[in-house]
Protein backbone atom coordinates (compact mmCIF):
# COMPACT_ATOMS: atom_id res chain seq x y z
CA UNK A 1 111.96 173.16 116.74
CA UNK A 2 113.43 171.66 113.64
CA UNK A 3 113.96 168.20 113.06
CA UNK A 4 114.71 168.21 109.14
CA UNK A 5 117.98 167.06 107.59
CA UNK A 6 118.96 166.48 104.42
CA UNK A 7 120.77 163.28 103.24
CA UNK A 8 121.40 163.00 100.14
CA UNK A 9 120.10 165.74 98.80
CA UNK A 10 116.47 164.17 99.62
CA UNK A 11 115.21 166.19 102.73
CA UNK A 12 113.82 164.28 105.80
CA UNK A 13 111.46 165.14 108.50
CA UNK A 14 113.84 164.11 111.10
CA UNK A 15 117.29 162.20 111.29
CA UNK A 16 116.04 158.62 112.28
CA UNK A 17 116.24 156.04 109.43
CA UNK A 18 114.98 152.22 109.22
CA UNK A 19 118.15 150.96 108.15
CA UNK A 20 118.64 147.67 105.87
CA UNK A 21 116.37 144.50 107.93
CA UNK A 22 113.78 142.21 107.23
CA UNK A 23 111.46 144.46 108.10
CA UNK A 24 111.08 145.94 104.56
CA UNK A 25 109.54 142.44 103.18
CA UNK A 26 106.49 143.42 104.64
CA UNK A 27 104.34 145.98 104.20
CA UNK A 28 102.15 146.44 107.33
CA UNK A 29 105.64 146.74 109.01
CA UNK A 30 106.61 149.68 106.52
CA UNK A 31 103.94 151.55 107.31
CA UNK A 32 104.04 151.08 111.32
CA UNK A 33 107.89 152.25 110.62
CA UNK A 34 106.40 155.44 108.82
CA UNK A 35 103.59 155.76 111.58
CA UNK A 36 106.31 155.55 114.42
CA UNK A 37 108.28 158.48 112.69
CA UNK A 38 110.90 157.45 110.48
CA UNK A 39 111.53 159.18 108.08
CA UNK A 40 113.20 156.90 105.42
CA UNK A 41 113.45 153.26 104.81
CA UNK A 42 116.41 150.82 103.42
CA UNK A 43 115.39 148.00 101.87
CA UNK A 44 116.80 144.97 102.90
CA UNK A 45 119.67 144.45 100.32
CA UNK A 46 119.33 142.39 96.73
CA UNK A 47 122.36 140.32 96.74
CA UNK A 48 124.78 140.00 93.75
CA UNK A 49 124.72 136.07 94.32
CA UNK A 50 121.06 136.09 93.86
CA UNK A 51 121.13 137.90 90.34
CA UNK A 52 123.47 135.86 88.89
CA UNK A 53 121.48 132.63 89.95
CA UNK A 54 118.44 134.50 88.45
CA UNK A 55 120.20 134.95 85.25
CA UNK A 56 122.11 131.04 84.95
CA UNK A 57 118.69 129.97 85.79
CA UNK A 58 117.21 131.43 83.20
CA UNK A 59 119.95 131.02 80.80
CA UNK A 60 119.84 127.22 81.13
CA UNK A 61 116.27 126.98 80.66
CA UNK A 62 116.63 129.13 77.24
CA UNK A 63 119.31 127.14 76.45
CA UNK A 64 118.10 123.32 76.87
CA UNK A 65 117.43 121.12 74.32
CA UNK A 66 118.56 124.12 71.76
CA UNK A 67 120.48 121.29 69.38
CA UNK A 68 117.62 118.60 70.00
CA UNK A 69 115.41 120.22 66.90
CA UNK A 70 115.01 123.66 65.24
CA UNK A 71 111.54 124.97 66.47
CA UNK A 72 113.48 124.28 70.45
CA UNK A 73 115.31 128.20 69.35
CA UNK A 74 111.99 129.70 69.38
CA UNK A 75 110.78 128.15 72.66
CA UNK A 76 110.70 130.77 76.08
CA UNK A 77 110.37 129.10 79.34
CA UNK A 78 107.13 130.71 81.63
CA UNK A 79 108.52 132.80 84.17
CA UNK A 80 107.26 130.00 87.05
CA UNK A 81 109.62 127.28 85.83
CA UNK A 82 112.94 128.78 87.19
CA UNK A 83 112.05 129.02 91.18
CA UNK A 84 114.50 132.03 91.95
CA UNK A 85 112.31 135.25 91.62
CA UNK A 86 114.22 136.87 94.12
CA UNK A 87 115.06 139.96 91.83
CA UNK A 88 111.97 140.50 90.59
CA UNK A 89 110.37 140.31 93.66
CA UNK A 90 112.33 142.85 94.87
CA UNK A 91 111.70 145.87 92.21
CA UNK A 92 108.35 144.40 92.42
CA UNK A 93 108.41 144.71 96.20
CA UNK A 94 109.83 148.68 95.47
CA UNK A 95 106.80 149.06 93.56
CA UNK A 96 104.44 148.19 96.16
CA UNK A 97 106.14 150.43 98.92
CA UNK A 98 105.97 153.28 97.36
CA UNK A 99 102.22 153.09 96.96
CA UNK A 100 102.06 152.21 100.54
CA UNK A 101 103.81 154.69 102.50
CA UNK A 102 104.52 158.65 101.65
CA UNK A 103 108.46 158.40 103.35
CA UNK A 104 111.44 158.03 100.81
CA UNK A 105 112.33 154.31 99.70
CA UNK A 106 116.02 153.69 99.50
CA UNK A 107 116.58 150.58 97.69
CA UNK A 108 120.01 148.61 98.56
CA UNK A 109 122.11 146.33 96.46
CA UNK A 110 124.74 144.23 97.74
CA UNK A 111 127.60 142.88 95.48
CA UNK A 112 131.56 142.54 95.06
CA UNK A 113 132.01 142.78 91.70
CA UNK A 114 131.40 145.09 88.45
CA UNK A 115 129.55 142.48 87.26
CA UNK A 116 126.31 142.61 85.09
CA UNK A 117 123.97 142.99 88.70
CA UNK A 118 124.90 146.68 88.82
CA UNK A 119 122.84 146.85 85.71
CA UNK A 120 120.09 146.77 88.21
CA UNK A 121 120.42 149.61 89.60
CA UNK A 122 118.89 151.26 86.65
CA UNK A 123 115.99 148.54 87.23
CA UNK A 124 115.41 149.59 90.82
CA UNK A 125 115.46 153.26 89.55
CA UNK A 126 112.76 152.44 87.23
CA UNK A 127 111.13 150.71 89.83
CA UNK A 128 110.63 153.62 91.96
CA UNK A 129 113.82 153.50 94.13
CA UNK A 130 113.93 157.11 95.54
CA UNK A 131 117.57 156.89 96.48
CA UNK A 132 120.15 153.80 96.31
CA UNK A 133 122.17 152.31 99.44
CA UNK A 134 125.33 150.02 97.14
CA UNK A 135 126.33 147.37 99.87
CA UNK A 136 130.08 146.21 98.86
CA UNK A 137 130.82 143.11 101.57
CA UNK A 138 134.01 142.27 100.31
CA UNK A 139 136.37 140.10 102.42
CA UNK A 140 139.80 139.82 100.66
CA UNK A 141 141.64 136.91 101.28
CA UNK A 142 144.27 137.01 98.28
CA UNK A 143 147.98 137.40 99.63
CA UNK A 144 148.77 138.86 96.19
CA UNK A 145 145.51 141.13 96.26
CA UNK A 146 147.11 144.92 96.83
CA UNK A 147 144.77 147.45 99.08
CA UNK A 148 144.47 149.98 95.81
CA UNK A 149 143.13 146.71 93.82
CA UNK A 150 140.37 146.44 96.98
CA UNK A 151 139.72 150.29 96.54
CA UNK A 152 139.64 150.14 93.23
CA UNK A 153 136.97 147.61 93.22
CA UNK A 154 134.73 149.94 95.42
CA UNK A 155 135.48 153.10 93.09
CA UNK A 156 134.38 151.44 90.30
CA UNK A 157 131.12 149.76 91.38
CA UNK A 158 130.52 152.89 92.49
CA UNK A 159 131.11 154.91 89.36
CA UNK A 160 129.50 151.83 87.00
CA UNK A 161 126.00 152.57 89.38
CA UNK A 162 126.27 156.47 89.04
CA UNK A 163 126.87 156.27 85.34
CA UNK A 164 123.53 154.06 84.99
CA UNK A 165 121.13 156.02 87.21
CA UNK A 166 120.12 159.45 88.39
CA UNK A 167 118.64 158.62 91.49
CA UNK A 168 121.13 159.81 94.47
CA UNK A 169 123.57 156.61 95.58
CA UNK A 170 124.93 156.56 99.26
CA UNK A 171 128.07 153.92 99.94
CA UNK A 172 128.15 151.45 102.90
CA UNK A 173 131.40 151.20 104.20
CA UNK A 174 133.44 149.00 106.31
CA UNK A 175 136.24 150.62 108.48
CA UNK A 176 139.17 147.97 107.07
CA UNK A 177 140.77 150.51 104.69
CA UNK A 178 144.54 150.95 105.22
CA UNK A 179 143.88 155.13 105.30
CA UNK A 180 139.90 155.38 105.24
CA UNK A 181 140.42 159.07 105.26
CA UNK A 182 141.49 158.55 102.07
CA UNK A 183 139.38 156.30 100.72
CA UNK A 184 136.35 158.44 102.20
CA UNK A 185 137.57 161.45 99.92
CA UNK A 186 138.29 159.33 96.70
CA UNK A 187 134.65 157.92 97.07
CA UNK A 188 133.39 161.45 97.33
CA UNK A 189 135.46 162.59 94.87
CA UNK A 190 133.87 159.54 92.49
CA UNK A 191 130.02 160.82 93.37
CA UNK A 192 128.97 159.41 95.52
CA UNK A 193 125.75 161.15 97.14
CA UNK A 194 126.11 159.33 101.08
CA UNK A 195 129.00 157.28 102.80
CA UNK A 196 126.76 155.25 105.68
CA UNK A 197 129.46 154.17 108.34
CA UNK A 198 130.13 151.64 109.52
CA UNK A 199 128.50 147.93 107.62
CA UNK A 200 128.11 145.61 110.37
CA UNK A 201 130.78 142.09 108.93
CA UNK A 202 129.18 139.65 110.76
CA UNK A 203 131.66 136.77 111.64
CA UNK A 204 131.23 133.77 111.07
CA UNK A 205 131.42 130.63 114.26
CA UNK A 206 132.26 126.99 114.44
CA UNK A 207 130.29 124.39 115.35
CA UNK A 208 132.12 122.11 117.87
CA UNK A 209 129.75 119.62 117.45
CA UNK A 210 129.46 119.06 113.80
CA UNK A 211 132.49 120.50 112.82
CA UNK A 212 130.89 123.34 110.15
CA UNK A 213 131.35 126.67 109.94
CA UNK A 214 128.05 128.81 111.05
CA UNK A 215 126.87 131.89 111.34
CA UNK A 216 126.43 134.13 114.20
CA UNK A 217 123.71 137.15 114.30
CA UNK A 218 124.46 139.40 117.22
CA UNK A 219 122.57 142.09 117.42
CA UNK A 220 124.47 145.39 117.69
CA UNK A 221 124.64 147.43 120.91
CA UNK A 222 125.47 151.12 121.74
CA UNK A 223 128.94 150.55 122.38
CA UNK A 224 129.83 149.88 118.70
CA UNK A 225 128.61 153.48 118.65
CA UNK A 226 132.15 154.63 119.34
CA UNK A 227 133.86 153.66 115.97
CA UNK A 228 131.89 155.67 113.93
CA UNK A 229 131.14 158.36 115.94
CA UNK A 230 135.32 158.81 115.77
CA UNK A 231 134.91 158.60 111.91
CA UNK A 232 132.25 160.99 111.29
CA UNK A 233 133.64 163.52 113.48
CA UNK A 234 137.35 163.29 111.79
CA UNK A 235 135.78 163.17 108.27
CA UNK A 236 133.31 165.84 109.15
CA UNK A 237 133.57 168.72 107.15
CA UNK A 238 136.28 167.44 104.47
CA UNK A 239 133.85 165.92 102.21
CA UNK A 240 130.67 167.18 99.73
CA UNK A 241 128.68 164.05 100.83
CA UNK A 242 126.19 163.45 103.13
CA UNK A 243 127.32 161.32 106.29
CA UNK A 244 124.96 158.17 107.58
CA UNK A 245 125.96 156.90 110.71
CA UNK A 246 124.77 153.35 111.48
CA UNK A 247 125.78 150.26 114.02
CA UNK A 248 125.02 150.93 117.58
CA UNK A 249 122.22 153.15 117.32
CA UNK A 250 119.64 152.35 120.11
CA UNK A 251 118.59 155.66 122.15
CA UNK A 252 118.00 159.05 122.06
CA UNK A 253 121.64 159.97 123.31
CA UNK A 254 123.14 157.81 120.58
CA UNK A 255 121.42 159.91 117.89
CA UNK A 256 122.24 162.85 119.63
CA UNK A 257 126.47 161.78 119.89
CA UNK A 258 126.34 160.97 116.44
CA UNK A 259 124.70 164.22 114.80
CA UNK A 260 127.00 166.11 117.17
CA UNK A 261 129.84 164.16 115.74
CA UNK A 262 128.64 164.91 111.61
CA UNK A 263 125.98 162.44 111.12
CA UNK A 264 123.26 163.80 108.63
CA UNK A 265 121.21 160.50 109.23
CA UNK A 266 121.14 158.15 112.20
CA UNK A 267 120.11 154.17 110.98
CA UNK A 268 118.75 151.75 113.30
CA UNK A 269 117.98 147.79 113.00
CA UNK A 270 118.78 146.48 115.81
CA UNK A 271 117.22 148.83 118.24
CA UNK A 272 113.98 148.05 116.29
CA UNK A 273 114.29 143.81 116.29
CA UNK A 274 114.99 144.37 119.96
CA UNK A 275 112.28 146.63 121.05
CA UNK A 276 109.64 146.67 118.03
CA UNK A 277 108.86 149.98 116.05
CA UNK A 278 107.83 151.98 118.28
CA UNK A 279 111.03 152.25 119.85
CA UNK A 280 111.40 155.11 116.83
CA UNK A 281 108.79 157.28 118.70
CA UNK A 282 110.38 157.04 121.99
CA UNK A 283 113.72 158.07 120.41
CA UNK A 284 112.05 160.53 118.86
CA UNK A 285 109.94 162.20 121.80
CA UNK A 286 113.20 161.67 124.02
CA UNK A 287 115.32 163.97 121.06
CA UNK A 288 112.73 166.34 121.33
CA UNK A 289 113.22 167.21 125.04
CA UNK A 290 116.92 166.78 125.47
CA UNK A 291 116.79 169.51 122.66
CA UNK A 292 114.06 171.56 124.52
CA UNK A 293 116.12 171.39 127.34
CA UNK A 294 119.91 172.22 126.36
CA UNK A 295 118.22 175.33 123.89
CA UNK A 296 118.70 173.54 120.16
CA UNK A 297 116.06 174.77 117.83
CA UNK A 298 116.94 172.55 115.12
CA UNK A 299 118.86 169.29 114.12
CA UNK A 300 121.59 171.44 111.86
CA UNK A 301 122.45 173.57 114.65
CA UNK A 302 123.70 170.01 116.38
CA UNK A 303 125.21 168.45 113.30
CA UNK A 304 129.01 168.81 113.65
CA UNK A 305 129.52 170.74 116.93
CA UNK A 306 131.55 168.15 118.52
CA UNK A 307 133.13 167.19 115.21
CA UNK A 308 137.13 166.99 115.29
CA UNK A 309 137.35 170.45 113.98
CA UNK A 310 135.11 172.35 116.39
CA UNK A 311 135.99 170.55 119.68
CA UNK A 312 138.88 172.29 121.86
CA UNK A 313 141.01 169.61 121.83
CA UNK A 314 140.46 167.12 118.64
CA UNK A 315 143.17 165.21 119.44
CA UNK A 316 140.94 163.61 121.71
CA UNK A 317 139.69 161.47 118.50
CA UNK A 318 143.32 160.38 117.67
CA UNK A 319 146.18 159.20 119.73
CA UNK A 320 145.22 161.07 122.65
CA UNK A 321 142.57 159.17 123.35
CA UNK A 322 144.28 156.11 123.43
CA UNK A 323 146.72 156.98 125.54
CA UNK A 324 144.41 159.21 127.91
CA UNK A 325 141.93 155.76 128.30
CA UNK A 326 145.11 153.17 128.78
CA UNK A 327 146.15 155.51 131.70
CA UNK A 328 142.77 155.50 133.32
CA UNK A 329 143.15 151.78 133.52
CA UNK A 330 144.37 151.90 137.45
């Protein structure tokens, strides 16, 4: 039996993947994630916000006291004296996981902008970085913002990164795109290597009490399986990219929907915080048998099978659906 996949064009021992999650910032945990069978890692993401404080930080301390006398032009401040390391820490921390574990290292960067922080993605290259996992949270609240200046913001981030590396670069999606059909084949189109589907928006709370606006962490569960389980099996088969299917991953079954649907990849986080690492093996044993069992000798005779193209009736993934589960409602 064959569990190998490919995913952007790096090949995997099986389809389960540590998506983006604290995890990553430590090492012991990396390993028990590799030990536990899975066979690729995201980092957790390097924010935009955090290389740009990086860089004012540093440019006010090369900057101070500049007019105050001549020799102050020749003065560089010791890396220790501006507190936010948080981007060198994290090639540094690329570095250290790739000596640690054998399993491929996909480094993830998280921005809005085509800003100078893409620039990093050459650093995290250099670093190590076996793949890259571009993040693009982007919440548009300008009435005069058009959706084709929103997609043009992801196609170029997206083309800026490709142009700087030559490590493969996978794109994390969110599902608010006025045709994401569209948008799906115009990111493929642009190069990119993956689209992972769909990023999790966490949104946001208020606090009665104090009168603030919080944030709320809800873990994920395996009914958010069903929107992009939809979208992998429409886009399925229309695109050169690989397909990563993440949010609402926690058993066996779910993997096996989603490959069935197009997934190359299945990602997991919150099955993982929930239930500890070793919830990967028991996926993993439990794929195994249900693949024994129903006569599948390998994960790429799954991948696609129930995708909107091979199914007997695919409008069961579009308006048929909706009407067919509104008229169960008794």
């Amino acid at each position: 039996m064959k569990l190998t996949t490919t995913y952007m064009g790096i090949r995997l021992k099986n389809p389960l993947v540590a998506s983006a999650s604290p995890l990553s910032h430590d090492i012991a945990k990396v390993r028990q994630l590799e030990d536990a069978g899975a066979s690729a890692v995201v980092m957790y993401s390097l924010f935009e916000e955090q290389i740009v404080h990086d860089n004012k930080a540093l440019d006010h301390f090369l900057t101070q006291g500049t007019d105050s006398f001549a020799e102050a032009l020749d003065y560089f401040p010791e890396p220790d004296e501006y507190h936010n390391r948080d981007a060198e820490d994290y090639l540094n921390q690329i570095i250290r996981l790739k000596k640690a574990v054998d399993i491929p290292i996909i480094a993830s960067l998280n921005g809005i902008s085509a800003g100078g922080w893409t620039s990093y993605a050459k650093r995290m290259e250099e670093a190590g970085a076996d793949g890259l996992e571009l993040n693009i949270y982007y919440i548009p609240t300008d009435p005069y913002q058009t959706s084709a200046d929103v997609e043009n913001l992801y196609l170029t981030v997206l083309q800026t990164v490709k142009a700087s590396v030559r490590i493969p670069v996978s794109m994390k999606m969110g599902p608010y795109f006025s045709s994401f059909a569209n948008m799906a084949r115009r990111l493929d189109e642009a190069g990119a290597d993956a689209l992972v589907l769909f990023n999790r928006f966490y949104q946001p709370d208020i606090d009665l009490e104090n009168l603030e606006v919080v944030p709320n962490l809800q873990f994920s569960s395996s009914t958010e399986l069903r929107l992009p389980l939809r979208w992998l099996a429409i886009l399925y088969g229309h695109l050169n990219c690989s397909l990563g299917a993440t949010t609402g991953v926690h058993s066996a079954q779910d993997v096996i929907k989603l490959l069935m649907a197009g997934a190359d990849v299945t990602m997991m986080t919150s099955a993982l915080m929930k239930n500890g690492i070793g919830k990967i093996s028991e996926i993993l044993h439990e794929l195994e048998h249900w693949m024994n069992e129903h006569e599948y000798e390998s994960v790429d005779m799954m991948k696609g099978s129930m995708s909107y193209r091979n199914v007997r009736d695919p409008q069961a993934f579009t308006r048929a659906n909706y009407m067919k589960t509104l008229q169960s409602i008794k």
